[in-house]
Protein backbone atom coordinates (compact mmCIF):
# COMPACT_ATOMS: atom_id res chain seq x y z
CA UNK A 1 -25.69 -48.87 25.81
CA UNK A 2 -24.66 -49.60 29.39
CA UNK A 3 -22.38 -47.54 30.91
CA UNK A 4 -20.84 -50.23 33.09
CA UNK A 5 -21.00 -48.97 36.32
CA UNK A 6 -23.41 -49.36 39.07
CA UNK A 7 -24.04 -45.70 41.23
CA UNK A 8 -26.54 -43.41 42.31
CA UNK A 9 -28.12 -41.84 39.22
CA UNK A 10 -30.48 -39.38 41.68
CA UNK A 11 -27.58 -37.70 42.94
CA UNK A 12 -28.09 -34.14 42.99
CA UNK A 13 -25.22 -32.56 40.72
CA UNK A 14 -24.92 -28.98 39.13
CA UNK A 15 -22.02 -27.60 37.06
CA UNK A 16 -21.25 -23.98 36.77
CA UNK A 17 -18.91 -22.15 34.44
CA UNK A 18 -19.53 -19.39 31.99
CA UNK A 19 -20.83 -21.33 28.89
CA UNK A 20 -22.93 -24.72 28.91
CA UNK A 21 -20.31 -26.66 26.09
CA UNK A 22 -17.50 -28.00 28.93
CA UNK A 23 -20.01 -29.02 30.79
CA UNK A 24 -21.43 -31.50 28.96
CA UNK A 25 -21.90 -35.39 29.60
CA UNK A 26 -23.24 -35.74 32.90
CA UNK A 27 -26.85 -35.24 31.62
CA UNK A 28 -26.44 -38.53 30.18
CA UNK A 29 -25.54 -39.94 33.36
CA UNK A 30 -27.61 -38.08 36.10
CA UNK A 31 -31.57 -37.37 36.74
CA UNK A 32 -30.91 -34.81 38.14
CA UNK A 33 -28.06 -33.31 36.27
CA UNK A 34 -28.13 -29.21 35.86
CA UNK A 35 -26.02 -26.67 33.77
CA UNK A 36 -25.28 -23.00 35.48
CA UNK A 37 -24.26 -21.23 33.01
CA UNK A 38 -23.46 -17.12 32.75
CA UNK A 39 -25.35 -17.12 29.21
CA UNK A 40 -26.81 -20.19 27.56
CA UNK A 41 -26.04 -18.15 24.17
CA UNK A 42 -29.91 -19.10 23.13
CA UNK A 43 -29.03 -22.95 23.81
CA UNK A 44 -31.90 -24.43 26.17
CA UNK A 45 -32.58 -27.85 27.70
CA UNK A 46 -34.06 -28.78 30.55
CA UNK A 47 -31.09 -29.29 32.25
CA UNK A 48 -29.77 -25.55 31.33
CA UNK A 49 -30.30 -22.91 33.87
CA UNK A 50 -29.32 -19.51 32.01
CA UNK A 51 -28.04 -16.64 34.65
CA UNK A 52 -28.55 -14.68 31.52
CA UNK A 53 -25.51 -12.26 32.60
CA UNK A 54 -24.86 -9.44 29.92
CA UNK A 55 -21.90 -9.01 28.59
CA UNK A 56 -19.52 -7.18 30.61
CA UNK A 57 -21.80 -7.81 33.16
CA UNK A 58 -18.49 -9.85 35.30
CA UNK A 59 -15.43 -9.21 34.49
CA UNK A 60 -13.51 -11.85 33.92
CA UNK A 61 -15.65 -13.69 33.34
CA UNK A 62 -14.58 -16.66 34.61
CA UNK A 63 -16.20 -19.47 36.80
CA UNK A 64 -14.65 -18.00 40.25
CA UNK A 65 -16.16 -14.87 39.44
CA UNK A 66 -19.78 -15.97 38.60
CA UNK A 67 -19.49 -18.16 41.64
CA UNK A 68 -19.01 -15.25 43.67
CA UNK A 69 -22.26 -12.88 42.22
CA UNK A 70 -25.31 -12.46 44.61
CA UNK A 71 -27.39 -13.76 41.76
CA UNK A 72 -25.28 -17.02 41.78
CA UNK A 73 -25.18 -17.32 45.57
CA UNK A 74 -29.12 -16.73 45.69
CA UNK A 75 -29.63 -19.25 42.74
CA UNK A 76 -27.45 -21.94 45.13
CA UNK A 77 -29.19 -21.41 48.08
CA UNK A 78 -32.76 -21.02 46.87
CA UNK A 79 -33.70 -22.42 43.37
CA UNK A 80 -30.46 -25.58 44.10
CA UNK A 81 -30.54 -26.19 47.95
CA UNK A 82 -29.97 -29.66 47.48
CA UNK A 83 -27.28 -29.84 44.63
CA UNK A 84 -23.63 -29.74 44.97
CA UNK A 85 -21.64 -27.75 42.31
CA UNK A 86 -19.02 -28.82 39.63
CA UNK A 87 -16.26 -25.79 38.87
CA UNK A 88 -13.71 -26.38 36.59
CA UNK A 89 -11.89 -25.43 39.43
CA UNK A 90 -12.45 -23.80 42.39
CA UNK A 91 -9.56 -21.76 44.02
CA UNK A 92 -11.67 -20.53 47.62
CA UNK A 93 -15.67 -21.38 48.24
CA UNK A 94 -17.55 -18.19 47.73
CA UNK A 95 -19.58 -17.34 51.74
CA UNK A 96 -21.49 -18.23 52.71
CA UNK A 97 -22.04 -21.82 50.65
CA UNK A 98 -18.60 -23.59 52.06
CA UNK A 99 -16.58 -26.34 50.10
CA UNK A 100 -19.24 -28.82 51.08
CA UNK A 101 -21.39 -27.57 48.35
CA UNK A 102 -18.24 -27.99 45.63
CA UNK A 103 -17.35 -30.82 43.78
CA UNK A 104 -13.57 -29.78 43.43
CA UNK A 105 -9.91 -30.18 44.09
CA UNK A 106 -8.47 -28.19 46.41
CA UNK A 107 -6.64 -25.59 45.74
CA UNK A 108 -4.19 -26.76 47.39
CA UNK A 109 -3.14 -29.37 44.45
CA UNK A 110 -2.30 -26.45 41.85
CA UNK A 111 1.26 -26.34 43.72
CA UNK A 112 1.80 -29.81 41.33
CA UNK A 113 1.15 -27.57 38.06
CA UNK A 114 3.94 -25.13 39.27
CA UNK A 115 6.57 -25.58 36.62
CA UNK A 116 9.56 -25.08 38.99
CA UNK A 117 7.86 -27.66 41.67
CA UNK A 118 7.64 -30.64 38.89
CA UNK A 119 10.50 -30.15 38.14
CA UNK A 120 12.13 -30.49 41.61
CA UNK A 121 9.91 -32.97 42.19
CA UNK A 122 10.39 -35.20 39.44
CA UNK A 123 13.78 -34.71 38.97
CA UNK A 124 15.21 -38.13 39.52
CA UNK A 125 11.91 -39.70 38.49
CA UNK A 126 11.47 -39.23 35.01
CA UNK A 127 12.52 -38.15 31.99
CA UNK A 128 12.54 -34.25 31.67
CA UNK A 129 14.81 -32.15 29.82
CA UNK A 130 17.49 -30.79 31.00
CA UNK A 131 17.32 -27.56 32.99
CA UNK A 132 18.04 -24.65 35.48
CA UNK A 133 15.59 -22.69 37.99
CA UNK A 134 16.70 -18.94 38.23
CA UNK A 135 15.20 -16.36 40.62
CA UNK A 136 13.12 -14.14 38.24
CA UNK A 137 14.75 -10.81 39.90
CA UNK A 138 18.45 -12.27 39.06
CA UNK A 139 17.22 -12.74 35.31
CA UNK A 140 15.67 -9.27 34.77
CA UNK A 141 18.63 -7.76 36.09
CA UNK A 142 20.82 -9.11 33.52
CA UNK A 143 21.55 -8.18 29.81
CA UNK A 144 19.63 -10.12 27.49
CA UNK A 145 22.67 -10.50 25.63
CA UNK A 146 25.10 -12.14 28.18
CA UNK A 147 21.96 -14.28 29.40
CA UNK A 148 21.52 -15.48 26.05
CA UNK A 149 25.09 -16.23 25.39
CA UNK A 150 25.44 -18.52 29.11
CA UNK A 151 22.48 -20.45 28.36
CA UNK A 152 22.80 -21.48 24.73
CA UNK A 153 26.54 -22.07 26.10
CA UNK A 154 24.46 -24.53 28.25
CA UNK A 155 21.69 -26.02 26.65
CA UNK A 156 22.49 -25.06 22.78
CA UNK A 157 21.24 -22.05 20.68
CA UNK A 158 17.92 -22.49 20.61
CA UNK A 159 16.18 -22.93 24.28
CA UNK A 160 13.07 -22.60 26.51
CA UNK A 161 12.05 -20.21 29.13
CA UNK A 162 8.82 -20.69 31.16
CA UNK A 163 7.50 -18.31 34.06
CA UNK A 164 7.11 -21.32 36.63
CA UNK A 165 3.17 -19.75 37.86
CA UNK A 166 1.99 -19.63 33.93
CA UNK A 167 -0.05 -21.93 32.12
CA UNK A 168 -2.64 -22.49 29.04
CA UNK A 169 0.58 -21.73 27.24
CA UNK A 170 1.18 -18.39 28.83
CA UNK A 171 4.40 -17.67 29.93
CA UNK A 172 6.32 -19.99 27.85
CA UNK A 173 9.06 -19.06 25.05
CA UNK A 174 11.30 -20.44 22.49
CA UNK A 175 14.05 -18.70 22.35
CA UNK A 176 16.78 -18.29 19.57
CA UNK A 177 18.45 -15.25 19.94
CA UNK A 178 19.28 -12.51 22.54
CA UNK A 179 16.20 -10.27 20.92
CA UNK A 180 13.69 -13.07 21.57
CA UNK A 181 15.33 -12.84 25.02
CA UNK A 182 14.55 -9.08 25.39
CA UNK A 183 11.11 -9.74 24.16
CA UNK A 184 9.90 -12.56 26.56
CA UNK A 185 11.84 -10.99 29.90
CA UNK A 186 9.31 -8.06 28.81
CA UNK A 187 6.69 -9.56 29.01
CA UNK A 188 7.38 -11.67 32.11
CA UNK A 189 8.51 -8.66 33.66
CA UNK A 190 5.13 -6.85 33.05
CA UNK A 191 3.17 -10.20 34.16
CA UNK A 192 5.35 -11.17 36.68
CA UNK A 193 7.72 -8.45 38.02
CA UNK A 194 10.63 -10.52 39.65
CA UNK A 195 7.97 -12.14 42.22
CA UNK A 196 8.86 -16.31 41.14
CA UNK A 197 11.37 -18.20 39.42
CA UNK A 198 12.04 -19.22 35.68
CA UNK A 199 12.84 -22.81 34.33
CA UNK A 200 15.09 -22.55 31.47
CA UNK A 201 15.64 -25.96 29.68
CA UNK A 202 16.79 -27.39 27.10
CA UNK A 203 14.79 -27.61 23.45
CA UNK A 204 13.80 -30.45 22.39
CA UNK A 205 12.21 -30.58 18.72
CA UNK A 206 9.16 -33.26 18.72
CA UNK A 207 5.67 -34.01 18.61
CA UNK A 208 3.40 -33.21 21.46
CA UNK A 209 1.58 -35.57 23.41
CA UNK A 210 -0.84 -35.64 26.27
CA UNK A 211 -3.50 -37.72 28.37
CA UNK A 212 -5.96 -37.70 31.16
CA UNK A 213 -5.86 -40.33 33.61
CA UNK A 214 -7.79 -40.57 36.65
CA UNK A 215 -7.25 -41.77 40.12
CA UNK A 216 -9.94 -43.68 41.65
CA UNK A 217 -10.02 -45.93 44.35
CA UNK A 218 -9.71 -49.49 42.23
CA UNK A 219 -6.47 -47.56 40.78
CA UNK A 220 -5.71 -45.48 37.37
CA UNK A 221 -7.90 -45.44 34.62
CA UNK A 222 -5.98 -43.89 31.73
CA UNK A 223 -7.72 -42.13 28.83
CA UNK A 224 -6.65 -42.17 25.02
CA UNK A 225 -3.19 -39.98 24.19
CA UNK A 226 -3.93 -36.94 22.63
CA UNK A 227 -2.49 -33.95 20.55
CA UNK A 228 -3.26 -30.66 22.02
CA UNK A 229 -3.36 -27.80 19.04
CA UNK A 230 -1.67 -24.81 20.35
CA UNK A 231 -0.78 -20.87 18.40
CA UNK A 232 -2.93 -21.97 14.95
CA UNK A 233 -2.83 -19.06 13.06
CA UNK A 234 -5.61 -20.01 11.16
CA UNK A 235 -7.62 -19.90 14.57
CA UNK A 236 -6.94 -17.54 16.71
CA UNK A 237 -4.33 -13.74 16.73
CA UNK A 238 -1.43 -14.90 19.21
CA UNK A 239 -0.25 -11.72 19.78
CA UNK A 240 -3.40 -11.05 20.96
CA UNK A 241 -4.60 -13.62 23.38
CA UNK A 242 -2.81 -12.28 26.06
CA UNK A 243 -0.63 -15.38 26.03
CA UNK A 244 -3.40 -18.04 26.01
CA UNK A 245 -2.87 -20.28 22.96
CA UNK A 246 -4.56 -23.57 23.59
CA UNK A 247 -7.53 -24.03 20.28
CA UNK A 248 -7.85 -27.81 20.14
CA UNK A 249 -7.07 -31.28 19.95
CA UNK A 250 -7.29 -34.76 18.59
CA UNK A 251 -6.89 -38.48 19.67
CA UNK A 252 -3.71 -40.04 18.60
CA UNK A 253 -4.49 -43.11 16.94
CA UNK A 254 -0.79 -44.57 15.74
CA UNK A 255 0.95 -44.77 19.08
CA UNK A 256 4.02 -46.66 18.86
CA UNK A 257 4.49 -49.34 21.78
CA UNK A 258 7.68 -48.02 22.67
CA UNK A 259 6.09 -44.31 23.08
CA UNK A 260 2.92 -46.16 24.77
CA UNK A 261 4.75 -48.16 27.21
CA UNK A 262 7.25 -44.72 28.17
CA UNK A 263 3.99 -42.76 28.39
CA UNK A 264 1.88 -45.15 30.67
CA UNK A 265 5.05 -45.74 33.08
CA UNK A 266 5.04 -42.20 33.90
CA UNK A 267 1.89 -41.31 34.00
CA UNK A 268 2.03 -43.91 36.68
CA UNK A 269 5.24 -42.62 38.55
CA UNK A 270 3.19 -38.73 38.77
CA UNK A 271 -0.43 -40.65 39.65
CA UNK A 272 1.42 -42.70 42.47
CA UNK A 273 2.47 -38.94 43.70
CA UNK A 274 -0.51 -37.48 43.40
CA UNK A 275 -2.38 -40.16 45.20
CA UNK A 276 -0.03 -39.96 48.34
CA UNK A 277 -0.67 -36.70 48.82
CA UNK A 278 -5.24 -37.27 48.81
CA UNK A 279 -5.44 -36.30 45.48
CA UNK A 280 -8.19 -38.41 43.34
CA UNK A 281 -10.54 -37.74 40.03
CA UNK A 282 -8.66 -36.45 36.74
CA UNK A 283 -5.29 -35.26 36.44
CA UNK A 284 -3.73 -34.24 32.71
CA UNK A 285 0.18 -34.82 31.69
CA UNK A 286 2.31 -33.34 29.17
CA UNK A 287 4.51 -34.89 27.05
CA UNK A 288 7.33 -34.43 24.20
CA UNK A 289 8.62 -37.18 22.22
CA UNK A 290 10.93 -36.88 19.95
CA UNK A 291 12.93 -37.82 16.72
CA UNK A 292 13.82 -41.07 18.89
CA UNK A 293 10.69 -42.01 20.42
CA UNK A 294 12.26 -40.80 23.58
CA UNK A 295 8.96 -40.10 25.39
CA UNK A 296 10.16 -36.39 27.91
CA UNK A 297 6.88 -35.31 30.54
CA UNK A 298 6.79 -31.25 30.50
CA UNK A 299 4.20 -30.83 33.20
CA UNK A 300 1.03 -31.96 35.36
CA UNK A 301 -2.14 -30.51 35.43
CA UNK A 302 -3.80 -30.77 38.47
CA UNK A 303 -7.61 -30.35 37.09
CA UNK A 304 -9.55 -31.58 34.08
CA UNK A 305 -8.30 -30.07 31.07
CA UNK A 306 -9.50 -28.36 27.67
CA UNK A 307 -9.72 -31.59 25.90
CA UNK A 308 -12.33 -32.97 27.86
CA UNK A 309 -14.92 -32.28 26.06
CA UNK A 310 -13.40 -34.15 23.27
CA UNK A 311 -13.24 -37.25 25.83
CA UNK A 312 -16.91 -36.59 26.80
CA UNK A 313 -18.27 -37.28 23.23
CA UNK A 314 -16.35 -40.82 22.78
CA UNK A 315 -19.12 -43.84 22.92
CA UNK A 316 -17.37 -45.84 25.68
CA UNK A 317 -18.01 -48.05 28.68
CA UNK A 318 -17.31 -45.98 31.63
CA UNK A 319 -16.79 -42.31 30.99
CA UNK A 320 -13.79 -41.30 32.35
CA UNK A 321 -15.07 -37.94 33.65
CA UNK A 322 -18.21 -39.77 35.35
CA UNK A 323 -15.37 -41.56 37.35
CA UNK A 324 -14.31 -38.23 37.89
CA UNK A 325 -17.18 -36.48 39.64
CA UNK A 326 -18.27 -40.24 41.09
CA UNK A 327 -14.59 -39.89 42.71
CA UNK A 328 -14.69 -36.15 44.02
CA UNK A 329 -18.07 -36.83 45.35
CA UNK A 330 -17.43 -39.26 47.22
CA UNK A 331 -19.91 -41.67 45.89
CA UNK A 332 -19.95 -45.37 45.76
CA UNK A 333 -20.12 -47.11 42.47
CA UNK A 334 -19.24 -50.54 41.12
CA UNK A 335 -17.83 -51.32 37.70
CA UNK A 336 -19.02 -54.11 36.11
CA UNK A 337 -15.92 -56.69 35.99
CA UNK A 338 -16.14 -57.52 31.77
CA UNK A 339 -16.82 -53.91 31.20
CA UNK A 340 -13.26 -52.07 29.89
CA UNK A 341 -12.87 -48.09 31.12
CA UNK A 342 -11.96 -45.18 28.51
CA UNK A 343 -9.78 -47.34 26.27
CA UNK A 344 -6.35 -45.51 26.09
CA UNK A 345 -6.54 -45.68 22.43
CA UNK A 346 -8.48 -44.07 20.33
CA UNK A 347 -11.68 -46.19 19.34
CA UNK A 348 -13.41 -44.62 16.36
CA UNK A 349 -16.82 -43.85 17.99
CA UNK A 350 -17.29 -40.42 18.08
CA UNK A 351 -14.99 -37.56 16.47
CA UNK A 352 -11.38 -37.60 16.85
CA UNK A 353 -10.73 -33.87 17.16
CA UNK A 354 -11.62 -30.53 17.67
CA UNK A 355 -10.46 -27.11 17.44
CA UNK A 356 -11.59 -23.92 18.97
CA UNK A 357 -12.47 -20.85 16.21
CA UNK A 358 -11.56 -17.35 17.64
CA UNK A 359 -12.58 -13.86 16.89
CA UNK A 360 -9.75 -12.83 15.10
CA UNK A 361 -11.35 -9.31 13.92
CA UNK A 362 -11.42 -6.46 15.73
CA UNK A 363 -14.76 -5.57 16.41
CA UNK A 364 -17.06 -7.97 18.78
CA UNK A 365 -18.36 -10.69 16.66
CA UNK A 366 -21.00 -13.22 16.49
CA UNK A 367 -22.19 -15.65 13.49
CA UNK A 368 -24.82 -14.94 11.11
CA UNK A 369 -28.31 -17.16 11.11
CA UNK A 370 -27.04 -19.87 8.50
CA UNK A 371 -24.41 -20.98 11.64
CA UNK A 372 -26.17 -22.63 15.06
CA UNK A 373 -25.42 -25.00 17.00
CA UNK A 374 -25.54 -28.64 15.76
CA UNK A 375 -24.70 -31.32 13.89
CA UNK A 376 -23.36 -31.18 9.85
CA UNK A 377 -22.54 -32.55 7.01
CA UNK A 378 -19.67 -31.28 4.82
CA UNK A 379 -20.79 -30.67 1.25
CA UNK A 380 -19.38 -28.85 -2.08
CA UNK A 381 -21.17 -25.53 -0.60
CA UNK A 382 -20.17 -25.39 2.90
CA UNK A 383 -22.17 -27.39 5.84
CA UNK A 384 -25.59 -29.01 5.75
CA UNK A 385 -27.44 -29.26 9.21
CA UNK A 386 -28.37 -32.48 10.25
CA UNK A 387 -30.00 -31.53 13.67
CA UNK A 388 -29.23 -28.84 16.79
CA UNK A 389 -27.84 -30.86 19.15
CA UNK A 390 -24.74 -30.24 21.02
CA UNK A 391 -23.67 -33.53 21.15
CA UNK A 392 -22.05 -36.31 18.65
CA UNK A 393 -24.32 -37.46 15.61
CA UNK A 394 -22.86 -40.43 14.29
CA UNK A 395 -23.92 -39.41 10.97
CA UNK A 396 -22.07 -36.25 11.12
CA UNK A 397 -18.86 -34.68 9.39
CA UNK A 398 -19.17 -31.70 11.80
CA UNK A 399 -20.73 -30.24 15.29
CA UNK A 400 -20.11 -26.78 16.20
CA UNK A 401 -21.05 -25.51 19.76
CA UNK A 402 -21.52 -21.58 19.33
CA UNK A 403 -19.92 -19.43 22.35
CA UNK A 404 -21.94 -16.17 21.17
CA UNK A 405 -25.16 -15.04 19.85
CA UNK A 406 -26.43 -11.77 18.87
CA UNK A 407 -27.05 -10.65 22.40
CA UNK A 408 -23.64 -12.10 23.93
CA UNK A 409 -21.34 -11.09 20.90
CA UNK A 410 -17.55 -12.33 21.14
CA UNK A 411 -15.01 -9.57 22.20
CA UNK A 412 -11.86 -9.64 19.91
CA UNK A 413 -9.74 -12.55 20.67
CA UNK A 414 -11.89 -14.65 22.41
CA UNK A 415 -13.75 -17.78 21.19
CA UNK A 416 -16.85 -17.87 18.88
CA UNK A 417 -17.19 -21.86 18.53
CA UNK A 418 -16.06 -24.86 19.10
CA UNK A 419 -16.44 -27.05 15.76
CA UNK A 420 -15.80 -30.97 16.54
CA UNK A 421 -14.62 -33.20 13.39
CA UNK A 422 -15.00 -36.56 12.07
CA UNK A 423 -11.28 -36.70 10.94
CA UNK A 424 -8.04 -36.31 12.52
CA UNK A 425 -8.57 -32.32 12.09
CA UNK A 426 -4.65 -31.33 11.96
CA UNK A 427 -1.53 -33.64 11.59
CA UNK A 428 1.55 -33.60 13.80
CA UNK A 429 3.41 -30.62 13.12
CA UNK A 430 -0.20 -28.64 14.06
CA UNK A 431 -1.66 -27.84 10.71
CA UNK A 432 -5.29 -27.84 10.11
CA UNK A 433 -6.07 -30.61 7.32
CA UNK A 434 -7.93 -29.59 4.08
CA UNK A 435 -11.13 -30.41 5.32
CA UNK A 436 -10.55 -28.60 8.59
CA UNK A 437 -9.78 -25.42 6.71
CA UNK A 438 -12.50 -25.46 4.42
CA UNK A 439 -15.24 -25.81 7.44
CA UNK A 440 -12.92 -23.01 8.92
CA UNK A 441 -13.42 -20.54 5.62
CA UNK A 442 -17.04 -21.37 5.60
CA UNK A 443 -17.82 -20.18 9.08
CA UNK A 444 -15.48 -17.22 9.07
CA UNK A 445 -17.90 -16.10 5.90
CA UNK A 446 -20.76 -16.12 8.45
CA UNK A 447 -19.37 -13.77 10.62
CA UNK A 448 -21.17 -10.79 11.78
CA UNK A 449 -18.96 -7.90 13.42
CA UNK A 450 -21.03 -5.18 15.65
């Protein structure tokens, strides 16, 4: 199928990160297209270069970090002189390779996903619920109990408190009495100790929505609204993810106009923002709507985000993050005038959601050899393997993309797979669907603890 746009397809590209799975898709598009990867967790492709770090080997292990390794450096400047490098995001260039080698915002832009700073930016531009910044100090210093009692005076007895530097779903807290107070000023205090500021807002019961849209020079291209699946029980231990709960999502396919229309009008207001200030490529919003349809944006994130990779499998014209790196780099391209971008809604080709399986034991973890990476069909027993590719069979029920292997076990709490689904995967209120759960019980029963 044509892609619909006209570019450079011998342009030297490389993304890095710590597994190969978000950085999937540009093959497609690119000759030239490599994978750096920490551990390919016994994937290979041609387009896979495998550091083959051991575990514990950096710590975090995060993209920044691998970036800034001798063996990454020496890997950049001898095996991939040419290339130019693809971070999820990139918060200094590691010496001596310089920004010119990075395909990335600057870090300049993650002052838009400060909590306190959308809100005082977009104050009088869109809808947000209601709220109040308070220095962190002045918070701590207070009882929880005469806190609690001012601001569900003000905004009702159940409200929100966010750290305004936290994200992934760190920092944030429903809170309904002065105990759940006590317990979240804890833990911002040992995070956070009276450094920032707080945004305390109103609650607002709904269903969560989100998008990517991104900025290119011909204007906004808007991807399909999405449901991000956040603190699944079924998935990952909360209480011990150190705050991060973020383990899927899905395309929304029943958008009401009035919540379409709301959605696309201020996705518009934050791109026209973001634009002024030089910022292009893919930007993510966050979004409440509730019993009303009233459609209330929660925050920007100035980056691709986790569901990308669920955007990346969709069979449509002009990939959305393709527009992405074509943007960053600085490329020219040319779209094709009778050929449509990512449609905003959901189209049907390709699966409509996925959620992230955890370790959730407490030993280090890894599956057993009747779970690799692939494509599946769902049967009475469990999962049939169709093939082991990584991306989309059409004929599939199921793909799982395996985070760990035998020599790169999972720690406790941190991800084993992702597993990609046919079906809608969970409904609004966040619970996993029948089918969802019985693909979840079948690989748990394939895990191997060390």
């Amino acid at each position: 199928m044509s892609l619909g746009v006209h570019y450079d397809k011998e342009v030297k590209i490389a993304a890095v990160g710590p597994s190969v799975w978000s950085k999937l898709g540009p093959e497609r598009w690119f000759t030239n297209y490599k994978i750096v990867c920490a551990s390919s967790r016994d994937f290979a492709a041609d387009y896979v270069i495998d550091m083959h770090f051991k575990p514990g080997e950096v710590e975090p292990l995060t993209t920044q970090q691998i970036m800034e390794t001798p063996k990454f450096r020496r890997l950049a400047t001898t095996q991939l002189p040419d290339y130019r490098f693809v971070p999820y995001r990139l918060m200094h260039a590691p010496a001596p390779l310089g920004y010119g080698r990075f395909i990335a915002h600057s870090p300049e832009y993650a002052r838009f996903e400060n909590k306190r700073v959308f809100r005082e930016l977009f104050a009088n531009k869109l809808r947000l619920p209601r709220f109040v910044i308070v220095a962190s100090a002045e918070l701590f210093a207070r009882g929880p109990t005469e806190a609690y009692e001012q601001y569900s005076t003000m905004f009702g007895p159940q409200f929100v408190i966010q750290d305004e530097a936290s994200g992934g779903g760190r920092g944030t807290f429903i809170i309904r009495t002065a105990d759940d107070l006590q317990r979240a000023l804890g833990l911002l205090k040992a995070e956070r100790p009276g450094k920032n500021h707080c945004v305390i807002s109103q609650f607002i019961a709904g269903v969560e929505r989100s998008i990517q849209v991104c900025i290119t020079r011909g204007g906004l291209t808007l991807g399909p609204v999405q449901q991000q699946l956040v603190r699944n029980a079924e998935l990952l231990r909360p209480e011990g993810r150190g705050g991060m709960f973020f383990c899927g999502g899905r395309l929304v396919e029943d958008v009401p106009e009035r919540v379409d229309a709301q959605i696309k009008e201020a996705v518009h207001i934050i791109g026209n923002e973001l634009q002024a200030a030089g910022y292009k490529g893919i930007f993510g919003v966050d979004f409440l709507v509730d019993s009303r349809q009233q459609v209330y944006a929660l925050e920007v994130n100035a980056r691709t985000t986790g569901l990308l990779p669920l955007i990346n499998e969709q069979q449509e014209a002009v990939p959305l993050y393709l527009q992405h790196i074509l943007e960053l780099a600085g490329e020219a391209y040319e779209l094709d005038s009778a050929s449509p971008g990512p449609q905003h809604r959901a189209t049907g080709q390709g699966p409509q959601s996925f959620v992230i399986l955890f370790n959730m034991g407490g030993a280090q973890a890894y599956f057993d050899t009747a779970v690799t990476t692939g494509n599946y069909r769902r049967t009475p027993e469990g999962l049939q393997k169709i093939d082991g590719s990584p991306r989309w069979n059409a004929d599939a029920d199921v793909m799982l993309q395996l985070f760990r292997s035998p020599g790169f076990p999972s720690k406790p709490n941190l991800k084993l797979c992702n597993i990609f689904l046919k079906g809608a995967g969970f409904n609004d209120q966040g619970e996993l669907e029948a089918a969802t759960r019985s693909v979840v019980s079948f690989l748990k029963a394939h895990i191997v603890e060390v």
